[in-house]
Protein backbone atom coordinates (compact mmCIF):
# COMPACT_ATOMS: atom_id res chain seq x y z
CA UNK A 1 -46.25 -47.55 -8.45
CA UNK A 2 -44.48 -45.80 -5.65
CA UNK A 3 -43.31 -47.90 -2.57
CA UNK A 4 -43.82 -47.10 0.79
CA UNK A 5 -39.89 -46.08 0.61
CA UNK A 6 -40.77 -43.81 -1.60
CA UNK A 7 -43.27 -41.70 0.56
CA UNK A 8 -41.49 -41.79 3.25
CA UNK A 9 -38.63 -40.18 0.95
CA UNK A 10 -40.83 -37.42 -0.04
CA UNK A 11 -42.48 -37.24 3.65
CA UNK A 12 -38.23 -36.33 4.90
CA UNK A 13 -38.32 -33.68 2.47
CA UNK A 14 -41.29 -31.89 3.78
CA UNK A 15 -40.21 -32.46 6.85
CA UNK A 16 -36.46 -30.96 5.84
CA UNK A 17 -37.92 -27.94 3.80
CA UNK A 18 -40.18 -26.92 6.81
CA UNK A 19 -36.61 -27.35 9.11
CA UNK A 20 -34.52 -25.38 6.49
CA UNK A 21 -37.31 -22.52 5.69
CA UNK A 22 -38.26 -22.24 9.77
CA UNK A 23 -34.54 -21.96 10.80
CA UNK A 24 -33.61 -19.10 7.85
CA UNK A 25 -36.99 -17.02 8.65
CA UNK A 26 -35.10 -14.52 11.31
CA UNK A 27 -37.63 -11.50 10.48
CA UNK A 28 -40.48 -14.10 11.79
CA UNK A 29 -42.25 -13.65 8.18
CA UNK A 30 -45.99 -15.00 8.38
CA UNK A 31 -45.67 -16.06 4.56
CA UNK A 32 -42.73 -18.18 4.97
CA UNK A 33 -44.52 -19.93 8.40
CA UNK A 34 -47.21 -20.63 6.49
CA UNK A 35 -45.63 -22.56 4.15
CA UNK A 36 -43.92 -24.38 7.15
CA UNK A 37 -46.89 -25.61 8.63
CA UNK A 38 -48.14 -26.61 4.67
CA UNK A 39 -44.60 -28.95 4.81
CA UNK A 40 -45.08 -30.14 8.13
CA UNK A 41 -48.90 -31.19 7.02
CA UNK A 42 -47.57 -33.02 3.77
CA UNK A 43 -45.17 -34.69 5.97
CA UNK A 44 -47.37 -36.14 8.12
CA UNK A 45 -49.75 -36.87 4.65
CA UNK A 46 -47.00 -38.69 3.21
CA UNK A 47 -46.10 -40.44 6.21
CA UNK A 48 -49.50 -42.08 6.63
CA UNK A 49 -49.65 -42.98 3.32
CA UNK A 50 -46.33 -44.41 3.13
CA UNK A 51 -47.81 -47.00 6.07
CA UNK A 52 -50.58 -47.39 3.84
CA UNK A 53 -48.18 -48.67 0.98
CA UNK A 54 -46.60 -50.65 3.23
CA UNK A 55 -50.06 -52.59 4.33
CA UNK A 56 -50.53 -53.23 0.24
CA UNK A 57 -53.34 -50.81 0.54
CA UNK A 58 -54.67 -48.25 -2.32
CA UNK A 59 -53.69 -44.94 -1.39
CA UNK A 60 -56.16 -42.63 -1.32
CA UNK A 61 -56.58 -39.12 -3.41
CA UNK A 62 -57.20 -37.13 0.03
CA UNK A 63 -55.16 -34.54 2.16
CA UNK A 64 -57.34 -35.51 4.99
CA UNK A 65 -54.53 -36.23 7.94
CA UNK A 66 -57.79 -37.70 10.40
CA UNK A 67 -58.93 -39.58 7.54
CA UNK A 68 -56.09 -41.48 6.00
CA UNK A 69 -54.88 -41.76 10.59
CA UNK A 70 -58.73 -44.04 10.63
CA UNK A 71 -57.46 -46.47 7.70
CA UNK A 72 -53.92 -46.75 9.04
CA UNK A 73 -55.73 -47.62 12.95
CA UNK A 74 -57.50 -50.87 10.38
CA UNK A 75 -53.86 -52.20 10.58
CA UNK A 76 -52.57 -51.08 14.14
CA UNK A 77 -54.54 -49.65 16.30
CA UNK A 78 -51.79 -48.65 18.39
CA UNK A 79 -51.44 -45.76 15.73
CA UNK A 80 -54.18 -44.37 18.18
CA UNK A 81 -51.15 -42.39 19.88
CA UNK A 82 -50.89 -39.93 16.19
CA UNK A 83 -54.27 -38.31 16.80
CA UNK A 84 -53.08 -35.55 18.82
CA UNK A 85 -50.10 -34.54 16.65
CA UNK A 86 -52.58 -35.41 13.63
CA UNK A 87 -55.27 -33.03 15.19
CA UNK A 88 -52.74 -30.76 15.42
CA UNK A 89 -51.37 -30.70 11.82
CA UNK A 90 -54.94 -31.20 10.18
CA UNK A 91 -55.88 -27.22 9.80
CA UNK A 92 -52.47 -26.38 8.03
CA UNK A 93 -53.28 -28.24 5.09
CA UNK A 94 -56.38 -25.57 3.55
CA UNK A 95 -55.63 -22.68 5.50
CA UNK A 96 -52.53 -21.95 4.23
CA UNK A 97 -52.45 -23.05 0.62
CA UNK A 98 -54.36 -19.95 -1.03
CA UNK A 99 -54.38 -16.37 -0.78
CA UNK A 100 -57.89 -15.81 0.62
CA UNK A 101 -57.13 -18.18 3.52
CA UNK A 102 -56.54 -15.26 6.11
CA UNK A 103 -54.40 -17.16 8.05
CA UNK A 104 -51.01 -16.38 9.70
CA UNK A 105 -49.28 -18.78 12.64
CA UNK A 106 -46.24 -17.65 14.70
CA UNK A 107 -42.81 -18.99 14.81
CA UNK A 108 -43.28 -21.24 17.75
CA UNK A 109 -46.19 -22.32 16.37
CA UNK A 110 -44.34 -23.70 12.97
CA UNK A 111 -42.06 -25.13 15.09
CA UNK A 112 -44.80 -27.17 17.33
CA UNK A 113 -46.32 -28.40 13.54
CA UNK A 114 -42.64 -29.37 12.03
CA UNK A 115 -42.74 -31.17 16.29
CA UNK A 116 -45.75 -32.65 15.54
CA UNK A 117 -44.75 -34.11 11.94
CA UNK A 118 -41.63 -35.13 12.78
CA UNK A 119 -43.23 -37.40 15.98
CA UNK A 120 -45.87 -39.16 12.96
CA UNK A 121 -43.00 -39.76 10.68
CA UNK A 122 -40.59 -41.12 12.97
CA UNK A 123 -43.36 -43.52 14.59
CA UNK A 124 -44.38 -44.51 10.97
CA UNK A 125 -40.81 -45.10 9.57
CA UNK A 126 -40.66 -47.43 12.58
CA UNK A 127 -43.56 -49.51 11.38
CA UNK A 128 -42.35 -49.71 8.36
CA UNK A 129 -39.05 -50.70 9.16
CA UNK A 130 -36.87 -48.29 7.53
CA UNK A 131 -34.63 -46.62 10.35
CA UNK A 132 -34.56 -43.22 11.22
């Protein structure tokens, strides 16, 4: 089973795809921000569940960033200071997945959702000790 190093492994490489594909997008191309905000969204996924691990917790088989943010609060409910960025980040995960989702986002709009997971993941990697 995957340790909370682990997610937070896979969380940094959402979080460094959405970086890599935001910063090479110079004709502003809605597909590619899309699929930033979708990175940004699993970061902040993987994040929380990576505090999850950490609390010896079952993870569980959701994308559902307010959900999984009310079982991490169980173990600190300092965590309370997430919900914006987690409110934030919660649309990106349906809306952009599949091609009848008519949605598009602008470029500073990517960058306020790879903002938003970065602030979860660096607040969670504290928690879990592992430095940033």
């Amino acid at each position: 089973m995957p340790g909370h190093r682990d997610w937070i492994i896979k969380a940094r490489g959402d979080l460094r795809a959405a970086q890599k594909l935001v910063a090479g997008d110079e004709e502003n191309d809605n597909e590619i921000l899309g699929i930033v905000a979708y990175h940004a969204h699993q970061c902040a996924e993987k994040a929380l569940k990576a505090f999850l691990v950490y609390q010896h917790q079952k993870i569980p088989k959701t994308h559902d960033l307010e959900g999984l943010l009310e079982e991490c609060k169980k173990y600190d409910q300092h965590l309370m200071v997430l919900e914006k960025y987690i409110d934030y980040l919660s649309p990106y995960e349906m809306r952009t997945r599949y091609p009848d989702d008519q949605f598009s986002i602008d470029q500073s709009e990517a960058l306020d959702a790879i903002t938003a997971a970065g602030k979860v993941l660096n607040i969670l990697m504290k928690l879990v000790r592992i430095p940033s």
